[in-house]
Structure formats: C-alpha cells, structure tokens
C-alpha atoms as a PDB file:
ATOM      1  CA  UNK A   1      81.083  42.420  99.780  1.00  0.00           C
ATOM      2  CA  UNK A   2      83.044  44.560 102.084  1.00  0.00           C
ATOM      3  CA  UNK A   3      84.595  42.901 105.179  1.00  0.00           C
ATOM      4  CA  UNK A   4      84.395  45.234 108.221  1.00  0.00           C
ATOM      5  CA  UNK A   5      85.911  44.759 111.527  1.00  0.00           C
ATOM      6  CA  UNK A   6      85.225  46.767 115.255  1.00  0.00           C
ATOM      7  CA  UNK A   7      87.940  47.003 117.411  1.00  0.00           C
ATOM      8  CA  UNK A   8      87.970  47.345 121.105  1.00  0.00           C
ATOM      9  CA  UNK A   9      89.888  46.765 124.240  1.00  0.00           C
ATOM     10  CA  UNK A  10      87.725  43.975 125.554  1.00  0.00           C
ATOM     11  CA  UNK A  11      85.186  43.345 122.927  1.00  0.00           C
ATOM     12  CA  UNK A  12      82.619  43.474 125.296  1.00  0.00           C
ATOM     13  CA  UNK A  13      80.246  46.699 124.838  1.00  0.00           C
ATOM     14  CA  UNK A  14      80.818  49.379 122.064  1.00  0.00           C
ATOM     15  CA  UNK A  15      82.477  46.861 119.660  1.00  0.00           C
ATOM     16  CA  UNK A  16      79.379  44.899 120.163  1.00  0.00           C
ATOM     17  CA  UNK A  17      76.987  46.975 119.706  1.00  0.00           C
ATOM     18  CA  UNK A  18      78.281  48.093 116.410  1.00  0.00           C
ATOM     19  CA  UNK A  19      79.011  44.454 115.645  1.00  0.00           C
ATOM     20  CA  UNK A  20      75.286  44.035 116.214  1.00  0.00           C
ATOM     21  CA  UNK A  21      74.343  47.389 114.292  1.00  0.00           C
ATOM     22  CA  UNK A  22      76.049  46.679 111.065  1.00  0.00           C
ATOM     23  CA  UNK A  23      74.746  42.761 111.056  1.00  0.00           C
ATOM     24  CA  UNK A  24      71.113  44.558 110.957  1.00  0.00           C
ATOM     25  CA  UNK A  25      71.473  47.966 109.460  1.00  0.00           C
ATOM     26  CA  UNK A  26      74.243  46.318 106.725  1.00  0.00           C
ATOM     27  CA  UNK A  27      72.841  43.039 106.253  1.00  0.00           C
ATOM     28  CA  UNK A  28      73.458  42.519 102.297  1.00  0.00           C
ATOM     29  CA  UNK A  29      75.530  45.238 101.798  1.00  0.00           C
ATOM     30  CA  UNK A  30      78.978  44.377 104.173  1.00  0.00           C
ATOM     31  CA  UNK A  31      80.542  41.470 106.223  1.00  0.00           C
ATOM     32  CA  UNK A  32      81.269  42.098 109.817  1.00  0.00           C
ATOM     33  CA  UNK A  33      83.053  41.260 112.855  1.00  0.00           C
ATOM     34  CA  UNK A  34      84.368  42.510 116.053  1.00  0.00           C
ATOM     35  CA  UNK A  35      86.984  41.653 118.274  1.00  0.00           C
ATOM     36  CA  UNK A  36      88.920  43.162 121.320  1.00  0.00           C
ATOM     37  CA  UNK A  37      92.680  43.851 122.159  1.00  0.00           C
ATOM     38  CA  UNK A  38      92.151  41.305 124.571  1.00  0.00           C
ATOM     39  CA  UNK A  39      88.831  38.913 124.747  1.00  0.00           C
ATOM     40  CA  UNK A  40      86.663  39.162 127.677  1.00  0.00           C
ATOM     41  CA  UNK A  41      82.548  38.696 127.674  1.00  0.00           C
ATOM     42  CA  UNK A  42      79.671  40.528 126.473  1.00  0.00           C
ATOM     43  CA  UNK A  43      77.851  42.621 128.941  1.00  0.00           C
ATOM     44  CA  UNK A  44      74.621  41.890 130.273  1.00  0.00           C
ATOM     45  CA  UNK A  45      73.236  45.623 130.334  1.00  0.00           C
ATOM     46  CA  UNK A  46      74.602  46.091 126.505  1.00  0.00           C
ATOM     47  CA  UNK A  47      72.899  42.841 125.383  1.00  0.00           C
ATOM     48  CA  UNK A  48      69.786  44.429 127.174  1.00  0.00           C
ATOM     49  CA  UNK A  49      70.225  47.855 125.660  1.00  0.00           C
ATOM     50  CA  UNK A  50      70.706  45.977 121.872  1.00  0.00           C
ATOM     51  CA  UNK A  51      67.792  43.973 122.677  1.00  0.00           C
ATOM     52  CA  UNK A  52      65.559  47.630 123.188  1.00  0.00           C
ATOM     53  CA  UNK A  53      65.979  48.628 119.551  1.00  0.00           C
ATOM     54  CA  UNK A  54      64.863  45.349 118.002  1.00  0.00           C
ATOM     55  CA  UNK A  55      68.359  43.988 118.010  1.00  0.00           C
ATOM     56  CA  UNK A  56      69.272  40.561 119.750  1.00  0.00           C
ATOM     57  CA  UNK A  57      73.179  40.028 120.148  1.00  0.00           C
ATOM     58  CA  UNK A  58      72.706  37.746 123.058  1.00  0.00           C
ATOM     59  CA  UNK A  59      74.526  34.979 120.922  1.00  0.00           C
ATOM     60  CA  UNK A  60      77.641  37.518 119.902  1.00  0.00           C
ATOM     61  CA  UNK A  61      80.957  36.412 122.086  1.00  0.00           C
ATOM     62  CA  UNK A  62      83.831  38.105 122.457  1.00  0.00           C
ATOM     63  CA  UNK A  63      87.299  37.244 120.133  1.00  0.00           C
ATOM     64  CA  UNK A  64      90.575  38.313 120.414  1.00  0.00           C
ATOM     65  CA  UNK A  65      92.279  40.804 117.609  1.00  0.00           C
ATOM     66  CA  UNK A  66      94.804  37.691 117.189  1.00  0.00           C
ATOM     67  CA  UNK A  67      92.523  35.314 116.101  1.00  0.00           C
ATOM     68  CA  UNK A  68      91.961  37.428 112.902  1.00  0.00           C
ATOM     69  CA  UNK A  69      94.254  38.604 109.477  1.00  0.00           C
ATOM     70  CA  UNK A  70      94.319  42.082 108.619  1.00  0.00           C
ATOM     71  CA  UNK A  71      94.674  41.036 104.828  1.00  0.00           C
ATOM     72  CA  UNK A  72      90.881  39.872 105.261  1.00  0.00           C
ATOM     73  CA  UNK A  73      88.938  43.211 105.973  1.00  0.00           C
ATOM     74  CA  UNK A  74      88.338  46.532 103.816  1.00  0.00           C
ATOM     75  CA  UNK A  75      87.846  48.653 107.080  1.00  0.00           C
ATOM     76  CA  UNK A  76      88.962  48.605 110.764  1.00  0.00           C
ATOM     77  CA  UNK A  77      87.031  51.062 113.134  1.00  0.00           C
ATOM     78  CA  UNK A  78      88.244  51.217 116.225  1.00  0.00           C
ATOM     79  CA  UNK A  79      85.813  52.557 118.861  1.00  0.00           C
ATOM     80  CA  UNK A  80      87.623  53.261 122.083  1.00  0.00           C
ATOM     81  CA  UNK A  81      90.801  55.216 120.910  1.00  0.00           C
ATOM     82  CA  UNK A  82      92.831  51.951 121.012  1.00  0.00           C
ATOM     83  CA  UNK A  83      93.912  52.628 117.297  1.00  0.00           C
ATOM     84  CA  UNK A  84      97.565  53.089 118.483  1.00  0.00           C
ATOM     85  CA  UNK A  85      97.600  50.367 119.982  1.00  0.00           C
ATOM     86  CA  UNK A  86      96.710  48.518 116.859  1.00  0.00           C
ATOM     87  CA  UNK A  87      99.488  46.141 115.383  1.00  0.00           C
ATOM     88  CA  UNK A  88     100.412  48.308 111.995  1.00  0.00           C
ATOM     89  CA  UNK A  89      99.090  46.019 109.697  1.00  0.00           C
ATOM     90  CA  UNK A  90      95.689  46.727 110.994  1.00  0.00           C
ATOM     91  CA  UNK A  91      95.818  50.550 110.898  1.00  0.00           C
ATOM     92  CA  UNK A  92      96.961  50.438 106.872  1.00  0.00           C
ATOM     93  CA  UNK A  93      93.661  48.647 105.820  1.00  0.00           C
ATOM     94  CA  UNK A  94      91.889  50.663 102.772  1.00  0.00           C
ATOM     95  CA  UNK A  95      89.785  52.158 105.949  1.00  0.00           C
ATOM     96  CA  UNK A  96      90.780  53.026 109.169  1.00  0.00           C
ATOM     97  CA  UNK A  97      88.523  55.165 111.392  1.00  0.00           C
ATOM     98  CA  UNK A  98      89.114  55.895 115.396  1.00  0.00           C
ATOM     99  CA  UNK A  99      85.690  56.762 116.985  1.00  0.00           C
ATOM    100  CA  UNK A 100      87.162  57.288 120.141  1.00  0.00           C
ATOM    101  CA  UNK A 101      83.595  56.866 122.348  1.00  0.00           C
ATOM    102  CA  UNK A 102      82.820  56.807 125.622  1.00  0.00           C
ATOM    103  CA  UNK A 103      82.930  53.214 127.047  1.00  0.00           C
ATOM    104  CA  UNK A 104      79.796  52.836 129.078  1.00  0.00           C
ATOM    105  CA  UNK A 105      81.407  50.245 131.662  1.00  0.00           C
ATOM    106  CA  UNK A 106      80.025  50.646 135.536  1.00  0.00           C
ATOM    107  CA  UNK A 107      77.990  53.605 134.376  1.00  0.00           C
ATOM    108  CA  UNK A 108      73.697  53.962 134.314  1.00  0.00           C
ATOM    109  CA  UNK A 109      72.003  52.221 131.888  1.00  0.00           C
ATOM    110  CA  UNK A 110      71.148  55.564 130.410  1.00  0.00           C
ATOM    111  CA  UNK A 111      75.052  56.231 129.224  1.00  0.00           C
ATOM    112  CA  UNK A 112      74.989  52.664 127.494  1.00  0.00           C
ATOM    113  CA  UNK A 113      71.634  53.789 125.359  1.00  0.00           C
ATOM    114  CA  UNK A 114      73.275  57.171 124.812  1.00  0.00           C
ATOM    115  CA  UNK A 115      76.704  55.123 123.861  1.00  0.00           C
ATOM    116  CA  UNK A 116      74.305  52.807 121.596  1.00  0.00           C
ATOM    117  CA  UNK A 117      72.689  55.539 119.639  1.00  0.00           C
ATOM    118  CA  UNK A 118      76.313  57.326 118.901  1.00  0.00           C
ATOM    119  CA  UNK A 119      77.110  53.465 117.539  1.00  0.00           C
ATOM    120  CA  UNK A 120      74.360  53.866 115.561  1.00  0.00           C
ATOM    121  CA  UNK A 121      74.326  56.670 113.935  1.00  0.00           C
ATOM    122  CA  UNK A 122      78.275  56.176 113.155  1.00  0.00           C
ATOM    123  CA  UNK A 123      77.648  52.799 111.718  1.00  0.00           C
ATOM    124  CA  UNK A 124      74.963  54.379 109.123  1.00  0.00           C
ATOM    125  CA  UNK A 125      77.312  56.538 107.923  1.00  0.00           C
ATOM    126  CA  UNK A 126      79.957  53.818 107.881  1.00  0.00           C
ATOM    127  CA  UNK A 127      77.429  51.882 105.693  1.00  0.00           C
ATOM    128  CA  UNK A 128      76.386  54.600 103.382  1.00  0.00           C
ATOM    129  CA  UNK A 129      80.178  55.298 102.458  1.00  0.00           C
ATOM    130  CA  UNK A 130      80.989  51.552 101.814  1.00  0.00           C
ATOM    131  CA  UNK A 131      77.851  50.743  99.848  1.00  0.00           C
END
C-alpha cells in the first residue's frame, strides 16, 4: 500500500482535511498522514466543515514534519506552497505535488467549505493516480 503524507505550515486546516479525505475516499487503497512545518491544533470550524460531508476528524491532532522519515512515504503533497521550505529529502520522494491552496484561517465558514471541496476533488485525483 502506498504511504501518503500532507504537508502544511501548522497542520491545522487544509492538511487536515485532506488527511481526513484520503482516510475515507482511500481507505484500502493508500496509507496516510499529515503533519505541519510546525505543530499547532486542529481548527474547530474545519472539524465542523469535515463533519458536513459525512467525515469526522474530530480525533485527528496535529504532528510536526520532524516526527516523521521521508524514506517511509511514496508521495508528499504539500498544500500551502510550503514545498520550498521542505527539508530536500522530502521533496525527492517518488511523488511530490505543491497544491498551493488558499488557507482558510480567520476567513467565513464559506471559504473553509470552498477550501474543503478543492481538497477533495485534488485528493480523488491523487487516489486515482496511485491506485
């Protein structure tokens, strides 16, 4: 099985919500995980947004990049444009996608949904051209 991680700055909102994506949409089909440049907490209003689509990722915390190897994941997406700030090692992995999104933080709940359905529909395709 393939070994997937999302990368963030604070592994608290897109990262999450793809972390939470994949689980579902991949389940069977890839191993995930997500972590941030630097660990912080989950937000409330993406937990809630997660939670309108069927998804529950109230238990998901946030880990540091650190914590992890490289050598132990096929792909490395990196949602926030923080891909250059990515220790080498985890740019060279067999895939290595920036999706550059918008980070919803301090904005209406409506940016996190429309944040949450361009997760979505990225992590599909990330599926379908793994599996």
């Amino acid at each position: 099985m393939k070994k997937v991680m999302f990368v963030c700055k604070k592994n608290s909102r897109r990262s999450q919500m793809a972390e939470g994506f994949a689980r579902t949409i991949g389940e069977g089909k890839i191993a995930v995980t997500s972590s941030g440049l630097e660990a912080s907490a989950v937000d409330p209003i993406t937990v809630e947004v997660m939670s309108e689509v069927g998804i529950d990722i109230s238990n998901q915390t946030s880990k540091p990049l650190n914590d992890f190897d490289p050598q132990d994941y096929d792909a490395v997406i990196s949602l926030c444009g923080c891909g250059v700030n990515l220790p080498e090692a985890w740019v060279l992995r067999p895939v290595f996608q920036d999706w550059q999104l918008d980070d919803p933080e301090g904005e209406s709940v409506d940016k996190f949904r429309e944040v949450r359905e361009q997760v979505k529909q990225r992590v599909e395709k990330l599926i379908q051209s793994m599996s």
